[in-house]
C-alpha atoms as a PDB file:
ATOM      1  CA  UNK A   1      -9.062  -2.202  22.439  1.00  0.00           C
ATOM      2  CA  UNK A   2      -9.369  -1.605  18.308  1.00  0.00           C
ATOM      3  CA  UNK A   3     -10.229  -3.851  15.477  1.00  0.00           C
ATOM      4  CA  UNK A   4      -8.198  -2.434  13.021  1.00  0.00           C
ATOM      5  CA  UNK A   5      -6.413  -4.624  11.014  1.00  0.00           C
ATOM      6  CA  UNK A   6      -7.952  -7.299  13.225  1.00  0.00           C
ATOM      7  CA  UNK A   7      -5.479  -6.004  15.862  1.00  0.00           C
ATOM      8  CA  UNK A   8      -6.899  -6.914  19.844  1.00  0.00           C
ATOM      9  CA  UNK A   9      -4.308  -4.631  21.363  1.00  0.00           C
ATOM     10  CA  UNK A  10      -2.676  -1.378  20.986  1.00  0.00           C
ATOM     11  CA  UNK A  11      -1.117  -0.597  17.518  1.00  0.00           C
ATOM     12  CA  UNK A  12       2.174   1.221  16.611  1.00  0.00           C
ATOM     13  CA  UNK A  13       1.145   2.109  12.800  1.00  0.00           C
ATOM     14  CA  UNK A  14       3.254   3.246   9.643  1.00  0.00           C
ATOM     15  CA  UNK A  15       1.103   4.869   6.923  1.00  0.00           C
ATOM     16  CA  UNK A  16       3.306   5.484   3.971  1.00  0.00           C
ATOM     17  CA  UNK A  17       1.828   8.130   1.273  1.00  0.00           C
ATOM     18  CA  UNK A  18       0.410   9.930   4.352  1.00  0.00           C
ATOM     19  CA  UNK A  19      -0.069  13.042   2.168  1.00  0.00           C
ATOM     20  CA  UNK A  20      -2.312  11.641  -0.830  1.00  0.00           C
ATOM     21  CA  UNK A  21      -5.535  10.420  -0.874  1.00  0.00           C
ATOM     22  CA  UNK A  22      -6.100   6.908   0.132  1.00  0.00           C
ATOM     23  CA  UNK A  23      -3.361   7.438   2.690  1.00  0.00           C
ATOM     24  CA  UNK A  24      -4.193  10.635   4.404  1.00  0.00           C
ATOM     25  CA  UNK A  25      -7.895   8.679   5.160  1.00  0.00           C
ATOM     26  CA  UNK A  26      -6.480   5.822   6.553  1.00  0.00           C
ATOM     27  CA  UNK A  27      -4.023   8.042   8.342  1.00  0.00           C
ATOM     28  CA  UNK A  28      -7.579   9.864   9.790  1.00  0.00           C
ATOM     29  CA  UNK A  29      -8.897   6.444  10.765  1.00  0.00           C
ATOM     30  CA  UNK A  30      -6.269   5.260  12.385  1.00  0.00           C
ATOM     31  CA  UNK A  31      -6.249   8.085  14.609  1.00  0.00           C
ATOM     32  CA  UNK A  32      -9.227   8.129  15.585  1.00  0.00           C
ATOM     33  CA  UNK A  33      -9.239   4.377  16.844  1.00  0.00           C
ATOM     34  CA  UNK A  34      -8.430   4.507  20.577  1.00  0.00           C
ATOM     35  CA  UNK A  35      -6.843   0.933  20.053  1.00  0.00           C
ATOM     36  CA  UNK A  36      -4.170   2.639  17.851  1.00  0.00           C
ATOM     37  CA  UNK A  37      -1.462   4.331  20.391  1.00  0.00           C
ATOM     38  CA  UNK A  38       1.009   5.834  17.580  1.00  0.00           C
ATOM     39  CA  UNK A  39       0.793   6.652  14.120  1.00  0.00           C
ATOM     40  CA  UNK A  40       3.755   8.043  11.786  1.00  0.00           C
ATOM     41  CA  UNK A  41       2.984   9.218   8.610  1.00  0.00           C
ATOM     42  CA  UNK A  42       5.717   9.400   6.265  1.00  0.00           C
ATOM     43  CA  UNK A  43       5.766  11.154   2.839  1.00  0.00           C
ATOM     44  CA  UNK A  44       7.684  13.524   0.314  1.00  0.00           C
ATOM     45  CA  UNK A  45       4.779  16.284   1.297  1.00  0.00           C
ATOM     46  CA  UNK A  46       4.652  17.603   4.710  1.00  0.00           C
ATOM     47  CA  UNK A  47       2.309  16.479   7.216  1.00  0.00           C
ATOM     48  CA  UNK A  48       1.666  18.626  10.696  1.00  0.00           C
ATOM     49  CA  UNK A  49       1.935  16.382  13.394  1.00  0.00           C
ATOM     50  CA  UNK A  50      -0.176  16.626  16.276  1.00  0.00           C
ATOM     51  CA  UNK A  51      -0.940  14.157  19.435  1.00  0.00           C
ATOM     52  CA  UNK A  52      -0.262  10.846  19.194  1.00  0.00           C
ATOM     53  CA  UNK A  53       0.337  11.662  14.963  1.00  0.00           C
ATOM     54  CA  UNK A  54       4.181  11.923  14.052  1.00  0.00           C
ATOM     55  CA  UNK A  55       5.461  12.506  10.455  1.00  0.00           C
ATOM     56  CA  UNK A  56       8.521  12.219   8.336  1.00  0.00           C
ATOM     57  CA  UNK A  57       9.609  12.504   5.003  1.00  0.00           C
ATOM     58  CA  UNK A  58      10.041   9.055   2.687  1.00  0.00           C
ATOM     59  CA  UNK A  59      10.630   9.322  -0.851  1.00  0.00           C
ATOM     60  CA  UNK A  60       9.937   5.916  -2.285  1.00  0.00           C
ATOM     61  CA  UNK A  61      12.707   6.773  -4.881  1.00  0.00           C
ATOM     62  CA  UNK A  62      15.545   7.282  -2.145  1.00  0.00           C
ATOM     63  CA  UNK A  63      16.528   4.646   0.119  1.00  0.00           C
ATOM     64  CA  UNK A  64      18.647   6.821   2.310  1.00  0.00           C
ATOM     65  CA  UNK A  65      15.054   8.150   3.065  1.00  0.00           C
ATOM     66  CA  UNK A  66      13.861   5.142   3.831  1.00  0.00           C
ATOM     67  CA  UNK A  67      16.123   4.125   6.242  1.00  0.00           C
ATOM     68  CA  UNK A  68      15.758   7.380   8.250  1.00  0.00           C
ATOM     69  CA  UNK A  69      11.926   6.435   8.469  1.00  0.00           C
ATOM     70  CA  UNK A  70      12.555   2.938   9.195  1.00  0.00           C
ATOM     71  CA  UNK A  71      14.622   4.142  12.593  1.00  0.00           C
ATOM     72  CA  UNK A  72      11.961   6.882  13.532  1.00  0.00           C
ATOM     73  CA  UNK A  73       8.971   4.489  13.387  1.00  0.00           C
ATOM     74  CA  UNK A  74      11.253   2.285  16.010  1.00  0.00           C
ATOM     75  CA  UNK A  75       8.776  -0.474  16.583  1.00  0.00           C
ATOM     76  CA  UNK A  76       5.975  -1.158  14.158  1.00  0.00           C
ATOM     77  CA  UNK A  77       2.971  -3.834  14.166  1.00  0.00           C
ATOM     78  CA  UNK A  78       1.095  -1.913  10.783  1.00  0.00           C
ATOM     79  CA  UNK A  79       2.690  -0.805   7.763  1.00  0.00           C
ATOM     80  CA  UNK A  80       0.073   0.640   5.242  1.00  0.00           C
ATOM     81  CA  UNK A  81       1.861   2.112   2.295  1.00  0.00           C
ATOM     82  CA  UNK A  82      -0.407   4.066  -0.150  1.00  0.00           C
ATOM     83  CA  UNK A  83       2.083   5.335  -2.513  1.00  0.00           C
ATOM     84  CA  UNK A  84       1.477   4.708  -6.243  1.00  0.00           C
ATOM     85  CA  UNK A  85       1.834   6.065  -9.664  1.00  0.00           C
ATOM     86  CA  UNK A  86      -0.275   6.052 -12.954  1.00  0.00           C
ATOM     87  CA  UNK A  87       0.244   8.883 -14.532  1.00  0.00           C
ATOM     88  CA  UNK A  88       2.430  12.230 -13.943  1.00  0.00           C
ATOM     89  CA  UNK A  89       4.078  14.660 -16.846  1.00  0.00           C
ATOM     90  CA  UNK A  90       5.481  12.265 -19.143  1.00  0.00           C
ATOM     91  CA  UNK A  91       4.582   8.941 -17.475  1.00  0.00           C
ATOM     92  CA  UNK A  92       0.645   8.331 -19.182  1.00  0.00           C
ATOM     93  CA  UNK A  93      -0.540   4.988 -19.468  1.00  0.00           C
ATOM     94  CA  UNK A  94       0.630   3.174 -22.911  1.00  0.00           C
ATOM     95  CA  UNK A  95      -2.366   2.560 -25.590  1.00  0.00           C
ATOM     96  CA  UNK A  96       0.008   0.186 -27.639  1.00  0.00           C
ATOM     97  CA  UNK A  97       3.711  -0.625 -27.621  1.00  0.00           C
ATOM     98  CA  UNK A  98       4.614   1.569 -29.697  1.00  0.00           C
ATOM     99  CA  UNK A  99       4.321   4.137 -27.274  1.00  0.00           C
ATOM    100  CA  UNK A 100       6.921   2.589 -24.497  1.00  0.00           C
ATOM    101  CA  UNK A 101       9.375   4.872 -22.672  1.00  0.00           C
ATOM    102  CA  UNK A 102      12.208   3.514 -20.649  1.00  0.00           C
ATOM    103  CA  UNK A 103      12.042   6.172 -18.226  1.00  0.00           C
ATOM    104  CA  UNK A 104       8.258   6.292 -17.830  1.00  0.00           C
ATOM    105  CA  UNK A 105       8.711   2.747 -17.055  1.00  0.00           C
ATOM    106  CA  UNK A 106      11.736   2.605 -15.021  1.00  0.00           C
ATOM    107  CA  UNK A 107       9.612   5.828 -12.658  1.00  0.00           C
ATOM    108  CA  UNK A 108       6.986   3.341 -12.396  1.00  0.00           C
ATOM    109  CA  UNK A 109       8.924   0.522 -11.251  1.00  0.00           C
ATOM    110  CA  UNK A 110      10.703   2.584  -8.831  1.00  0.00           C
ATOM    111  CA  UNK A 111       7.788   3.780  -6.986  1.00  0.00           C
ATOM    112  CA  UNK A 112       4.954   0.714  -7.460  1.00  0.00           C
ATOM    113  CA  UNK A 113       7.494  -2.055  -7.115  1.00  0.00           C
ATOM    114  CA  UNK A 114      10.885  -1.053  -6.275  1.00  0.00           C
ATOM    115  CA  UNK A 115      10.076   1.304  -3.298  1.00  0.00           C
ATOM    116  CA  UNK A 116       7.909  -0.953  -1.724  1.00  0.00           C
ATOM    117  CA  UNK A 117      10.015  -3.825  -1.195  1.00  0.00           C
ATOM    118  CA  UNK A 118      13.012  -1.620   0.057  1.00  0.00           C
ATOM    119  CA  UNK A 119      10.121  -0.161   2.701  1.00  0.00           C
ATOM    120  CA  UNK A 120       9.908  -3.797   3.269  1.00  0.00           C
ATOM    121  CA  UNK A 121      13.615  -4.189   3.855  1.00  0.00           C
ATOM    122  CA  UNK A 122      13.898  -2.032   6.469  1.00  0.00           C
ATOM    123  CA  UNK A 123      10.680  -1.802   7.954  1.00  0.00           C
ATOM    124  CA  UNK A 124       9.875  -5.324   8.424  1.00  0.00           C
ATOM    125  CA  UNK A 125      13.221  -5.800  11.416  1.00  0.00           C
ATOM    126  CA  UNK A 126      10.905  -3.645  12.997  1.00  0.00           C
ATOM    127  CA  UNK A 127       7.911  -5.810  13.474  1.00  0.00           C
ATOM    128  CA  UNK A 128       7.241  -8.262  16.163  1.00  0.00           C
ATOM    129  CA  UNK A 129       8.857 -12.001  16.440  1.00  0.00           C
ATOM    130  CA  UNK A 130       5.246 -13.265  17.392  1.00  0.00           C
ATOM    131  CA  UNK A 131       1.942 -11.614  17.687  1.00  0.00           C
ATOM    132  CA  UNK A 132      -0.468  -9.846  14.889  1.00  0.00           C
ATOM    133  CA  UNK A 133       2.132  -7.869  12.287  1.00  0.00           C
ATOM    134  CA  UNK A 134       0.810  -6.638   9.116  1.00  0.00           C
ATOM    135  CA  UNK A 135       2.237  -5.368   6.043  1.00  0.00           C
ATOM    136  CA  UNK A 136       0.338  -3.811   2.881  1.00  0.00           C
ATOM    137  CA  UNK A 137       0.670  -2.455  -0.312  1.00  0.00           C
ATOM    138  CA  UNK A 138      -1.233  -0.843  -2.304  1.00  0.00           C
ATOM    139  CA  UNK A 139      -1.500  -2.339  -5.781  1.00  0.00           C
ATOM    140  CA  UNK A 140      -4.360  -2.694  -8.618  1.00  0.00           C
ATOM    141  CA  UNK A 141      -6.438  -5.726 -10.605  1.00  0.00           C
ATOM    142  CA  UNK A 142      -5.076  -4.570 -13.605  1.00  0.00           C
ATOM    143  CA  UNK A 143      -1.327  -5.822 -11.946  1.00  0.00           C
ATOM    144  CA  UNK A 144      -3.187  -9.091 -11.982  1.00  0.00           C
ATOM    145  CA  UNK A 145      -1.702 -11.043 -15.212  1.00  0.00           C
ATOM    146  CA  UNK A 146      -4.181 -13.914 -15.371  1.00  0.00           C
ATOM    147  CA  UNK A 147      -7.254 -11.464 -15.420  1.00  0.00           C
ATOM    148  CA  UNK A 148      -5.671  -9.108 -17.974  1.00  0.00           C
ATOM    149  CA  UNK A 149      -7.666  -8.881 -21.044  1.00  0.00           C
ATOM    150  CA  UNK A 150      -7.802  -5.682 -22.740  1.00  0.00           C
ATOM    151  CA  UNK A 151      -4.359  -5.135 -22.940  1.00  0.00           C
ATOM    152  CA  UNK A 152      -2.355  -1.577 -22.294  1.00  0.00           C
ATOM    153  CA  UNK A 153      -1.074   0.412 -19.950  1.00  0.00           C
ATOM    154  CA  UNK A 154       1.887  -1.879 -19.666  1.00  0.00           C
ATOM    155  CA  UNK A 155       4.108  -0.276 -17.112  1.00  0.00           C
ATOM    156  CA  UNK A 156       1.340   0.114 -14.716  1.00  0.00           C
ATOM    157  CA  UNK A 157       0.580  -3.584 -15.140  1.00  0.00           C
ATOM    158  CA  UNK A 158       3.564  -4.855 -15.163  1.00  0.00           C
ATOM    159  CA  UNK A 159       4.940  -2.370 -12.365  1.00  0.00           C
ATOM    160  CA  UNK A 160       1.961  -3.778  -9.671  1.00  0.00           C
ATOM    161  CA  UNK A 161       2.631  -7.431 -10.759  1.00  0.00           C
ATOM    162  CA  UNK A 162       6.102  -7.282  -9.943  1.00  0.00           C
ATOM    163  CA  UNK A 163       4.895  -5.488  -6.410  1.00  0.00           C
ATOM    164  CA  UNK A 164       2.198  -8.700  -6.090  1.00  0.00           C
ATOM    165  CA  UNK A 165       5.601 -11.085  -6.788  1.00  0.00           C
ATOM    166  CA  UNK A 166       7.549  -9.048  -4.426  1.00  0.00           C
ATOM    167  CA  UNK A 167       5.188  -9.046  -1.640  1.00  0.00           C
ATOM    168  CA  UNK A 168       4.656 -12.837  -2.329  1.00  0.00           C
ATOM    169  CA  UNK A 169       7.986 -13.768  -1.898  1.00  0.00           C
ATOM    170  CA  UNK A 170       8.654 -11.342   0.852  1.00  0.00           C
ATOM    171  CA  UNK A 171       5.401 -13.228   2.687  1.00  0.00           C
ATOM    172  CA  UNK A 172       7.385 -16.670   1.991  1.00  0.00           C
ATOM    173  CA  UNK A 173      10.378 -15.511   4.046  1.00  0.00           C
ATOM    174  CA  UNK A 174       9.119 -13.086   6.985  1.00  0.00           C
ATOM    175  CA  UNK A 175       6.828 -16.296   7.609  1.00  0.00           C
ATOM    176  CA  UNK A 176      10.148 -18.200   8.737  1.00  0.00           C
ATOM    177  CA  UNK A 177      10.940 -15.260  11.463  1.00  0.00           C
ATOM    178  CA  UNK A 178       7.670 -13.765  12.460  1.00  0.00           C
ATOM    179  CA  UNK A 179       4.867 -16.688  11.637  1.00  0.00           C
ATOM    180  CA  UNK A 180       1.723 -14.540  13.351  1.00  0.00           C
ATOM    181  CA  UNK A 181       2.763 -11.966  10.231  1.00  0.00           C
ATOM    182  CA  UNK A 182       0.524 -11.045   7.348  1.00  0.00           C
ATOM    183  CA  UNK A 183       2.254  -9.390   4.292  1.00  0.00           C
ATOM    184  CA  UNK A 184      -0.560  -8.781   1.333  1.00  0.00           C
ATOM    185  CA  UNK A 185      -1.349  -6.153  -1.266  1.00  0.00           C
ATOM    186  CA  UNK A 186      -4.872  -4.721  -1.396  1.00  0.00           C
ATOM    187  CA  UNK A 187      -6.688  -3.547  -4.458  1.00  0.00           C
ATOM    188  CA  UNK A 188      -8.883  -0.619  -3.384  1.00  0.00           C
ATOM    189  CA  UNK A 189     -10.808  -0.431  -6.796  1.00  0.00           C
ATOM    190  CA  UNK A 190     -11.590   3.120  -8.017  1.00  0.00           C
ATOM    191  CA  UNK A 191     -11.000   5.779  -5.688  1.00  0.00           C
ATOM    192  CA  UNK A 192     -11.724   9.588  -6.094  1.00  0.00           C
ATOM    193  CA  UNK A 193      -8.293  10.294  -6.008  1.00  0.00           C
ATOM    194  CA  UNK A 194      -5.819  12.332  -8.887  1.00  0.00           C
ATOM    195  CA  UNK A 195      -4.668   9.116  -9.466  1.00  0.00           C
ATOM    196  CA  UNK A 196      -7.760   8.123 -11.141  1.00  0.00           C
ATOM    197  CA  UNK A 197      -9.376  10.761 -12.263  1.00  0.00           C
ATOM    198  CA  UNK A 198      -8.795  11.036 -16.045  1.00  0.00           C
ATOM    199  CA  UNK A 199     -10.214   7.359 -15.990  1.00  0.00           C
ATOM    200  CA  UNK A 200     -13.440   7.562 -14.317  1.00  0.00           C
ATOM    201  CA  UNK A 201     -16.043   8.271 -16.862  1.00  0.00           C
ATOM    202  CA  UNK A 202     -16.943   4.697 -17.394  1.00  0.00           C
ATOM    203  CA  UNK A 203     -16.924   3.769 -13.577  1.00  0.00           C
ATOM    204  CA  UNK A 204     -20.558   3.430 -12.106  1.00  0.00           C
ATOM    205  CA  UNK A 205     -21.199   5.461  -9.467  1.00  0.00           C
ATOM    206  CA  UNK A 206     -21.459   3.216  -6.470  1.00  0.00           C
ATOM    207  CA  UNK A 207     -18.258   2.013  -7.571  1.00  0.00           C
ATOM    208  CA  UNK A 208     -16.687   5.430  -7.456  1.00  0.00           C
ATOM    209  CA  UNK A 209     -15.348   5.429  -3.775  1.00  0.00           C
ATOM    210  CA  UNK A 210     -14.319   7.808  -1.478  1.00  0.00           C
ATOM    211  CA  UNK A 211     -10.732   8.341   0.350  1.00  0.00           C
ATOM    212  CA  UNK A 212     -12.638   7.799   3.366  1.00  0.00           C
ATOM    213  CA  UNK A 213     -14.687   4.621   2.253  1.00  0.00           C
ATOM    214  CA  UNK A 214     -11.999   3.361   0.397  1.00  0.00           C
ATOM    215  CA  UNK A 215      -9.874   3.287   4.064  1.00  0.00           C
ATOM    216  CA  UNK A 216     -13.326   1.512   6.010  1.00  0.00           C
ATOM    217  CA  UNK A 217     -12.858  -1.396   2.981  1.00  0.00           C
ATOM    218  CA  UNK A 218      -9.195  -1.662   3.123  1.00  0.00           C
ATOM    219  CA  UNK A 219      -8.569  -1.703   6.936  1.00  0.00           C
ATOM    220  CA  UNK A 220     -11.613  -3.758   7.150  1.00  0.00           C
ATOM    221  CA  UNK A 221     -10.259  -6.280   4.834  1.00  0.00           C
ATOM    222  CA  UNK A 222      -6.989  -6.432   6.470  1.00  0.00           C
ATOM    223  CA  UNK A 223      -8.634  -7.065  10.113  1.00  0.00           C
ATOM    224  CA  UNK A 224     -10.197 -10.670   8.069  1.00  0.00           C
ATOM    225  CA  UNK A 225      -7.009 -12.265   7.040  1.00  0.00           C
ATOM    226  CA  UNK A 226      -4.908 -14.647   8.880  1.00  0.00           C
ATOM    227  CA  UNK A 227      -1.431 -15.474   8.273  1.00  0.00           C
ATOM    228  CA  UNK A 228      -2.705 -18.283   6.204  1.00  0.00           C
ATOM    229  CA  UNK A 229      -3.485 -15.031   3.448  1.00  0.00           C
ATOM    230  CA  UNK A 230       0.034 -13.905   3.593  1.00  0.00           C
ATOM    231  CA  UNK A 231       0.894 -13.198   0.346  1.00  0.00           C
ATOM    232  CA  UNK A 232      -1.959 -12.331  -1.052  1.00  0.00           C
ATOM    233  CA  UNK A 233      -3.705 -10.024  -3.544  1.00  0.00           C
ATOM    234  CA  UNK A 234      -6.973  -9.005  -2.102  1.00  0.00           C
ATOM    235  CA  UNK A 235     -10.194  -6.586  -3.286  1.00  0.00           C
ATOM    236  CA  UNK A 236     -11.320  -4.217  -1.602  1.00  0.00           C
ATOM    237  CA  UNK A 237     -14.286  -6.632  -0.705  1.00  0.00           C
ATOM    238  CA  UNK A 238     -12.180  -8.967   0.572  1.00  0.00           C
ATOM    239  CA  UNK A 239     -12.046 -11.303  -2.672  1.00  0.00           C
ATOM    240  CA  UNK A 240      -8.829 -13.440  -3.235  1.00  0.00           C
ATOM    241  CA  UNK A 241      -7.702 -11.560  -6.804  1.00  0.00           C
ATOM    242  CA  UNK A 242      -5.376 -14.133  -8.965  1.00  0.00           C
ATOM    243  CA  UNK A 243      -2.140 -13.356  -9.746  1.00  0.00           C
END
């Protein structure tokens, strides 16, 4: 039996961004719950499989890619994807809008917002009619327009609030074919991860998470909701976050 994800039974599980940080510890947790009977970890890194792991490649960017992974996971009741992107090369978080580039922001969209929802696309067939199904995303507070005051980084913002709206209205319609179905992104606060590295200075330190910890909150959190949370944007504490 496993409590993960508030699952009573045996869990087929999906982590997507198996290879970075947040992923490759829930990836670790997963396997080590006895409740959890298969676990494929997709991402654009390699990943050795071994026992009941399996891996594959997903690039959030290519939905070819995403299809293949779709029919290799087969069945599903979890899908965790912890894919995102801040910053790489060119794409840096905007001070002012003066600084906007189309491609930085079009990268963003296509991995925070845009790959996400085609996971969803093809992934979500693949869940149970009736019994526990979860789906989550990864996304950030900052994504959260009501509690944005300081201003910036706009295509991180704005890429994670369009993931929030897409998982919202994804929530809306899986809940007509598969009502025992959650669908919610998760804001793991700060993480030791590359992601977040540049911007940790003025993080406190009990607020600075590990990969591992980071995986205990978010699977945690997911194992409180009900369908009645479908939708959602939660903390990492379990707090409701406005959109």
């Amino acid at each position: 039996m496993s409590g993960i994800a508030g699952f009573a039974g045996s869990i087929r599980a999906v982590v997507i961004g198996a290879s970075g940080g947040i992923g490759a510890a829930v990836t670790h947790r997963l396997l080590a719950d006895p409740g959890v009977t298969d676990v494929l970890a997709l991402s654009r890194r390699p990943v050795a499989p071994a026992g009941k792991l399996r891996t594959g490649f997903l690039d959030l960017a290519d939905e070819s890619s995403i299809i293949d992974a779709a029919a290799l996971a087969e069945a599903v009741d979890l899908v965790f994807i912890a894919s995102g992107l801040l910053h790489q090369d060119a794409v840096q978080p905007e001070k002012s809008w003066r600084t906007l580039d189309p491609m930085a922001m079009a990268q963003l969209f296509q991995v925070n917002a845009i790959g996400p929802a085609l996971v969803a696309k093809h992934f979500l067939p693949r869940m149970p009619r009736y019994g526990r199904a979860v789906f989550a995303a990864l996304s950030a507070k900052v994504g959260s327009i009501t509690d944005n005051r300081l201003g910036g980084w706009y295509g991180y913002r704005a890429s994670k609030a369009a993931l929030n709206q897409i998982i919202r209205t994804t929530a809306i319609e899986l809940a007509r074919s598969r009502p025992d179905a959650i669908c919610v992104t998760l804001h793991p606060g700060t993480v030791d991860t590359p992601l977040s590295q540049p911007f940790q200075a003025a993080v406190a330190r009990d607020r600075l998470f590990t990969p591992a910890v980071a995986a205990a909150h978010l699977l945690g959190v997911l194992g409180g909701l009900t369908p009645m949370d479908s939708g959602g944007l939660f903390a990492w504490d379990g707090r409701r976050l406005p959109y």
